[in-house]
PDB file of N, CA and C in Angstrom:
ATOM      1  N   UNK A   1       0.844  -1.186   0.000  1.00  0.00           N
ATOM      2  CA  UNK A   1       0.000   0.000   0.000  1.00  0.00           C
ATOM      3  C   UNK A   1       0.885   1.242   0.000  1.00  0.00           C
ATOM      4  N   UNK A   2       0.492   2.532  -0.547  1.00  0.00           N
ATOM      5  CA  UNK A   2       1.236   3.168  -0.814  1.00  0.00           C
ATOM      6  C   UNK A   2       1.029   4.348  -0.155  1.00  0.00           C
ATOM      7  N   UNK A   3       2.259   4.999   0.615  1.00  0.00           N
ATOM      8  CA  UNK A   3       1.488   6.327   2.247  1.00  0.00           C
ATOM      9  C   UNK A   3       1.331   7.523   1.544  1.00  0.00           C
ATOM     10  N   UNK A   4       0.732   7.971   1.771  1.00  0.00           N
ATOM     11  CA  UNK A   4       0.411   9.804   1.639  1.00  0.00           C
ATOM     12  C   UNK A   4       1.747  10.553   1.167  1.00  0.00           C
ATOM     13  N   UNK A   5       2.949  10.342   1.592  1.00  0.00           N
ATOM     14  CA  UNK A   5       3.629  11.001   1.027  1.00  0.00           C
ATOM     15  C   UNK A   5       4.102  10.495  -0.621  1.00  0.00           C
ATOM     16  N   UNK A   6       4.065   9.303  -0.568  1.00  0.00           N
ATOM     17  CA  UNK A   6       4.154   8.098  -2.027  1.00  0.00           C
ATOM     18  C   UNK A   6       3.588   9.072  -2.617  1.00  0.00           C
ATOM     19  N   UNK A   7       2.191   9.207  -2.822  1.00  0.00           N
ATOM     20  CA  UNK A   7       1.223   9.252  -3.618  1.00  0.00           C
ATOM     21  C   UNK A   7       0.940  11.449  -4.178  1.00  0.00           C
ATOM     22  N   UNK A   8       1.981  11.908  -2.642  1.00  0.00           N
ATOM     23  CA  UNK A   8       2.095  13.040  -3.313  1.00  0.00           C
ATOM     24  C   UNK A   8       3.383  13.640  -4.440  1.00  0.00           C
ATOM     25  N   UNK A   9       4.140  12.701  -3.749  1.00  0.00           N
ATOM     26  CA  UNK A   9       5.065  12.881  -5.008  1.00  0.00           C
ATOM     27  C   UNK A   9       4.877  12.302  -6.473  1.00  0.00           C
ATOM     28  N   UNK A  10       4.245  11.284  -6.080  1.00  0.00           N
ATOM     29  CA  UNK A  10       4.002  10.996  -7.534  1.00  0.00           C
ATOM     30  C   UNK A  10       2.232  11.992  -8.154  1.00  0.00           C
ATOM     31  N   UNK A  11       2.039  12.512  -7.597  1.00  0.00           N
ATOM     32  CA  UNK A  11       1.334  13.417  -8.124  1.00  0.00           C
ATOM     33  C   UNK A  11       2.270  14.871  -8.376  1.00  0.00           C
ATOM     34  N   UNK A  12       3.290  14.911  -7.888  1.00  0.00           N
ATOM     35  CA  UNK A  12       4.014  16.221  -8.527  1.00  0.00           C
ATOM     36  C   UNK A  12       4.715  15.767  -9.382  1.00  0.00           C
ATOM     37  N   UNK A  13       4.982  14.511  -9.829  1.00  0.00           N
ATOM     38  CA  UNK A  13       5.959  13.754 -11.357  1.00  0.00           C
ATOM     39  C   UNK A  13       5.095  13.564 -12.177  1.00  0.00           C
ATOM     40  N   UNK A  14       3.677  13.776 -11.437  1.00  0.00           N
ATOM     41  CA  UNK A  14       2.672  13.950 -12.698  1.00  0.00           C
ATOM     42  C   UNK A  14       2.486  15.056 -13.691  1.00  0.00           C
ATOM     43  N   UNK A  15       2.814  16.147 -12.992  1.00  0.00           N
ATOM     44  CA  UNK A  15       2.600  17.465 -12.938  1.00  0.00           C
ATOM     45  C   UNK A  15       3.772  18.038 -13.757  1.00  0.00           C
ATOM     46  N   UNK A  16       4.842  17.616 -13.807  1.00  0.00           N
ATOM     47  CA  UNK A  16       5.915  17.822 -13.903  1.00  0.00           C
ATOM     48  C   UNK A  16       5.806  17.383 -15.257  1.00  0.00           C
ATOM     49  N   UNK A  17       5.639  16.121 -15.954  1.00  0.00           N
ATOM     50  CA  UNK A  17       5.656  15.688 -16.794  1.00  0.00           C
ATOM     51  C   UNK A  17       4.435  16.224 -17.831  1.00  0.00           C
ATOM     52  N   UNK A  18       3.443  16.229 -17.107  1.00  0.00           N
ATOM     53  CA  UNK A  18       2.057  17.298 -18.150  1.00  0.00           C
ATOM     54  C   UNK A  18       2.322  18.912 -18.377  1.00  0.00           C
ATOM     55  N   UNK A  19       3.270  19.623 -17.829  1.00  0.00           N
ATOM     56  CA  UNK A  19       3.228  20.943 -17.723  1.00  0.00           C
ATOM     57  C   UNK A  19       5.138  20.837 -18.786  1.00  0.00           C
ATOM     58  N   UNK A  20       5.125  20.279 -18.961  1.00  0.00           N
ATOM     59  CA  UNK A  20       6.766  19.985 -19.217  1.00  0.00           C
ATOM     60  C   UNK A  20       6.966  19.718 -21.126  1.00  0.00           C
ATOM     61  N   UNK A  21       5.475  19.018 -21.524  1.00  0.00           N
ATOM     62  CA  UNK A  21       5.589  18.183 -22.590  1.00  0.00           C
ATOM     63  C   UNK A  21       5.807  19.631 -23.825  1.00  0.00           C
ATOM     64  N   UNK A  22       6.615  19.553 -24.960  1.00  0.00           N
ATOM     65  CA  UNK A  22       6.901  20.129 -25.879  1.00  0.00           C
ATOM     66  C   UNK A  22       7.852  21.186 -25.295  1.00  0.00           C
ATOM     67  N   UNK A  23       8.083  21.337 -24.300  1.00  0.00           N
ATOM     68  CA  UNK A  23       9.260  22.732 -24.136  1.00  0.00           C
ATOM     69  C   UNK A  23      10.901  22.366 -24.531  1.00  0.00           C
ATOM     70  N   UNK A  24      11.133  21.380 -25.362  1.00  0.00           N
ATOM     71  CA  UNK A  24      12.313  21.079 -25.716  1.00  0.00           C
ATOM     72  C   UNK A  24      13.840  20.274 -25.018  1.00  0.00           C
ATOM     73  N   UNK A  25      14.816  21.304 -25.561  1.00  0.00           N
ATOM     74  CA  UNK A  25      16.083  20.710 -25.177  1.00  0.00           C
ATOM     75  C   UNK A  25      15.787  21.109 -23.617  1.00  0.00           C
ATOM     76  N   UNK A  26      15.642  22.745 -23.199  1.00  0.00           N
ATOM     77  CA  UNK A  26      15.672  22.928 -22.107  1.00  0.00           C
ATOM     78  C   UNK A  26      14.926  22.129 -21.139  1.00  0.00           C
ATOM     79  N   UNK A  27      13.731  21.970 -21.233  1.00  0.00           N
ATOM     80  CA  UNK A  27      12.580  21.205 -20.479  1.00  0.00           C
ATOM     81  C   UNK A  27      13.231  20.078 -20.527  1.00  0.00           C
ATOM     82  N   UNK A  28      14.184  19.349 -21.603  1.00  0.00           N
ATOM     83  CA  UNK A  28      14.570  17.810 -21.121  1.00  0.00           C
ATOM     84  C   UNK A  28      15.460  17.593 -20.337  1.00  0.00           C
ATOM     85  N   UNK A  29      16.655  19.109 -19.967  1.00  0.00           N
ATOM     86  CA  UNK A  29      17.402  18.581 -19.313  1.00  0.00           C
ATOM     87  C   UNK A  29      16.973  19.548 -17.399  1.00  0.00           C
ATOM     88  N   UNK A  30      15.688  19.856 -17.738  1.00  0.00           N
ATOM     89  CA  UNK A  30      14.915  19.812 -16.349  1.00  0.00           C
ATOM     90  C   UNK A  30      14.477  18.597 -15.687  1.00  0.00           C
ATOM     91  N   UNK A  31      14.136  18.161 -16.947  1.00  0.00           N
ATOM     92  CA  UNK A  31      12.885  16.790 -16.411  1.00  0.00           C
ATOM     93  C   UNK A  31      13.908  16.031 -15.945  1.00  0.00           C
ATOM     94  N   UNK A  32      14.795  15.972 -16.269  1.00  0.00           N
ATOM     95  CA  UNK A  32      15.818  14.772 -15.997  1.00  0.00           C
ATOM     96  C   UNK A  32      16.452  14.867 -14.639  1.00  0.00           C
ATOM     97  N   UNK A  33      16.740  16.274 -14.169  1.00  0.00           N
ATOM     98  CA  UNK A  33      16.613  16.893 -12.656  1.00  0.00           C
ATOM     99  C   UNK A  33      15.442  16.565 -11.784  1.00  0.00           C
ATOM    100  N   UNK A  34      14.539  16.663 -12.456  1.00  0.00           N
ATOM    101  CA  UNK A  34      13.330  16.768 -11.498  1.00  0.00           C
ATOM    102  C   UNK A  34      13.176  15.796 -11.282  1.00  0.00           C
ATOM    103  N   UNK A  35      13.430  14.073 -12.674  1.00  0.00           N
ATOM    104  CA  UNK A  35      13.485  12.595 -12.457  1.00  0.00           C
ATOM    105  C   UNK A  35      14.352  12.346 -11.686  1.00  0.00           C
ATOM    106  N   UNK A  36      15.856  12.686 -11.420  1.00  0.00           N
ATOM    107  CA  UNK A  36      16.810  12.197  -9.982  1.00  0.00           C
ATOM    108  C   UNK A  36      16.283  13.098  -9.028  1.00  0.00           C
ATOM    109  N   UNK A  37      15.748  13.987  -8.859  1.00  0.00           N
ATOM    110  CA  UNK A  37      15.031  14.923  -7.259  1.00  0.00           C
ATOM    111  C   UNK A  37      13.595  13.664  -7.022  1.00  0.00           C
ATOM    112  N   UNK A  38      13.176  13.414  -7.837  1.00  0.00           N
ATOM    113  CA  UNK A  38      11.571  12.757  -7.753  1.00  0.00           C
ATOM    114  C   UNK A  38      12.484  10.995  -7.067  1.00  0.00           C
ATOM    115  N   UNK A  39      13.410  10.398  -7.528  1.00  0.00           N
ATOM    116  CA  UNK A  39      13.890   9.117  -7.706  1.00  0.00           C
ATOM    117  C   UNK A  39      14.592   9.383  -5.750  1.00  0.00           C
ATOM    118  N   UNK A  40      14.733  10.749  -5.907  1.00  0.00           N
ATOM    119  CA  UNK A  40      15.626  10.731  -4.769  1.00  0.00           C
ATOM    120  C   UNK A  40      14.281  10.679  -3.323  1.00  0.00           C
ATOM    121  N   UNK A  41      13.376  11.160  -4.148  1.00  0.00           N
ATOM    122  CA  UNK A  41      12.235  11.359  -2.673  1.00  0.00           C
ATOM    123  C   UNK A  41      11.439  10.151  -2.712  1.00  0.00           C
ATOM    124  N   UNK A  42      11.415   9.276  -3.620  1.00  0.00           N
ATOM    125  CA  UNK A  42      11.038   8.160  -3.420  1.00  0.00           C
ATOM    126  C   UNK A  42      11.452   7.387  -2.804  1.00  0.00           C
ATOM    127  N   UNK A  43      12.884   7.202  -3.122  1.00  0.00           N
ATOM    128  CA  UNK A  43      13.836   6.694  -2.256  1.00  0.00           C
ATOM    129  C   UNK A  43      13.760   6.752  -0.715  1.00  0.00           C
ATOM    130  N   UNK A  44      13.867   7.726  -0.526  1.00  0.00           N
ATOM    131  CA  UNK A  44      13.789   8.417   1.135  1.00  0.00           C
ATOM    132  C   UNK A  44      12.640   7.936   2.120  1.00  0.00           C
ATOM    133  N   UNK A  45      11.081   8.312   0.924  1.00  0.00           N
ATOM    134  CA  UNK A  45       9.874   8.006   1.593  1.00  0.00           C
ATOM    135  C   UNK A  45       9.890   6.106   1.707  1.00  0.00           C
ATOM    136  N   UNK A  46      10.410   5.725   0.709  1.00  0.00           N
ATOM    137  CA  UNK A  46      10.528   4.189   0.844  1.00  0.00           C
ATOM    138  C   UNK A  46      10.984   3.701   1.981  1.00  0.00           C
ATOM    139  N   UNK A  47      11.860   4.196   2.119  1.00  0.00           N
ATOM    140  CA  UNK A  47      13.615   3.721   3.417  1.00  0.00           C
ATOM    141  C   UNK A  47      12.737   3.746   4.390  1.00  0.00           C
ATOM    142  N   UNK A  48      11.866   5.701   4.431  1.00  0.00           N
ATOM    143  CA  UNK A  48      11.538   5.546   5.986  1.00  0.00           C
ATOM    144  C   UNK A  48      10.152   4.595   5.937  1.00  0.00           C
ATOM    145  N   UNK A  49       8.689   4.222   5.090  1.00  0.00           N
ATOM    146  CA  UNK A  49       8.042   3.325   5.468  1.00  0.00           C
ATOM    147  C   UNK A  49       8.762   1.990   6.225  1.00  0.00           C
ATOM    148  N   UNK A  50       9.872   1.788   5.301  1.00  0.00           N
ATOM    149  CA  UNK A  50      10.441   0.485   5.887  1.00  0.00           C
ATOM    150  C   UNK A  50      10.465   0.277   7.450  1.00  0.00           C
ATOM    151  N   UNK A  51      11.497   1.515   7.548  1.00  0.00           N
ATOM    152  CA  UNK A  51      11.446   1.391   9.054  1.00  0.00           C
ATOM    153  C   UNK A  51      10.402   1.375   9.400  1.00  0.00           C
ATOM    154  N   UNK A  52       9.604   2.362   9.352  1.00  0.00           N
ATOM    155  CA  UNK A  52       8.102   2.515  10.441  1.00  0.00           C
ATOM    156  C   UNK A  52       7.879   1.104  10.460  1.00  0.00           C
ATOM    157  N   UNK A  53       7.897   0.276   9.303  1.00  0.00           N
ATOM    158  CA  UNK A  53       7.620  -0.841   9.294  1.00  0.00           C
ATOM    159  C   UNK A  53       7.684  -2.272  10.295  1.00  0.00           C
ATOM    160  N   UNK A  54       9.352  -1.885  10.693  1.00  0.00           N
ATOM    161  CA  UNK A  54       9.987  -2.752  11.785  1.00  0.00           C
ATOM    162  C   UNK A  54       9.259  -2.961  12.811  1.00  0.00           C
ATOM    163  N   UNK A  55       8.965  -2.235  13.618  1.00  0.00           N
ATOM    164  CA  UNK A  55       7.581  -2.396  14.862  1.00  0.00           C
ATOM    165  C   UNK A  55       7.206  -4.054  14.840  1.00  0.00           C
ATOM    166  N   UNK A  56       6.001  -3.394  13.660  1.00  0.00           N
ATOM    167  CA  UNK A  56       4.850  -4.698  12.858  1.00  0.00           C
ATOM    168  C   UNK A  56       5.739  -5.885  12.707  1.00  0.00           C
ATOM    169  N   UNK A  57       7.120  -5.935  12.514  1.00  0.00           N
ATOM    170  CA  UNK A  57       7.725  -7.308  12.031  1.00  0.00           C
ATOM    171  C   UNK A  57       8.065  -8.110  13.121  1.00  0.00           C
ATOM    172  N   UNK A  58       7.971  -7.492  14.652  1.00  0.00           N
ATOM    173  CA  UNK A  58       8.856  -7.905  15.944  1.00  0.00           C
ATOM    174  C   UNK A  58       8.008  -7.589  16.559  1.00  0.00           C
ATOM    175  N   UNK A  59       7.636  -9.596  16.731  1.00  0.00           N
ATOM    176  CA  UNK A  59       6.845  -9.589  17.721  1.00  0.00           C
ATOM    177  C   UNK A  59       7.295 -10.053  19.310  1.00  0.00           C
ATOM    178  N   UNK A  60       6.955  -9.749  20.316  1.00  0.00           N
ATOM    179  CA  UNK A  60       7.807  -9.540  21.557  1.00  0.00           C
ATOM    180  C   UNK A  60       7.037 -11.404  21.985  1.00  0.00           C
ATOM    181  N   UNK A  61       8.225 -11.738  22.318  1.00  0.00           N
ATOM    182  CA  UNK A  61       8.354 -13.299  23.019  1.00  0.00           C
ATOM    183  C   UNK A  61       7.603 -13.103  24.033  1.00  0.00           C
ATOM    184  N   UNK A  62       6.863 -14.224  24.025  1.00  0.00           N
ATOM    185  CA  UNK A  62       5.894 -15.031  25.213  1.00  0.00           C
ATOM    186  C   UNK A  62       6.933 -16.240  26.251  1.00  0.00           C
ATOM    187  N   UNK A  63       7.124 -15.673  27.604  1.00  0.00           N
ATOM    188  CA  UNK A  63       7.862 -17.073  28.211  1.00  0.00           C
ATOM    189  C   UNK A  63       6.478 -17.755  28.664  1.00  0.00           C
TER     190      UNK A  63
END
């Protein structure tokens, strides 16, 4: 499932990419910035679900 922050970035790579289309050489070597800035916040938001994640994976022993 994908968290609130997932789903806002990929609504600004949406944005990015519809407001972007036909502006050329310049616009391609934006998009390509904005694709490693977008790759980089995915990244980040991924790492940290993971963790949050850990909790849920460890479950505390019964003696």
């Amino acid at each position: 499932m994908l968290g609130v922050d997932t789903l806002r970035v990929l609504e600004k790579q949406r944005r990015i990419v519809k407001n972007g289309v036909g502006k050329g050489v310049t616009w391609g070597l934006t998009a390509a910035a904005e694709e490693s800035a977008f790759q980089a916040e995915v990244s980040s938001i991924q790492t940290k679900e993971f963790f949050l994640s850990i909790p849920a994976l460890i479950k505390p022993r019964v003696n």
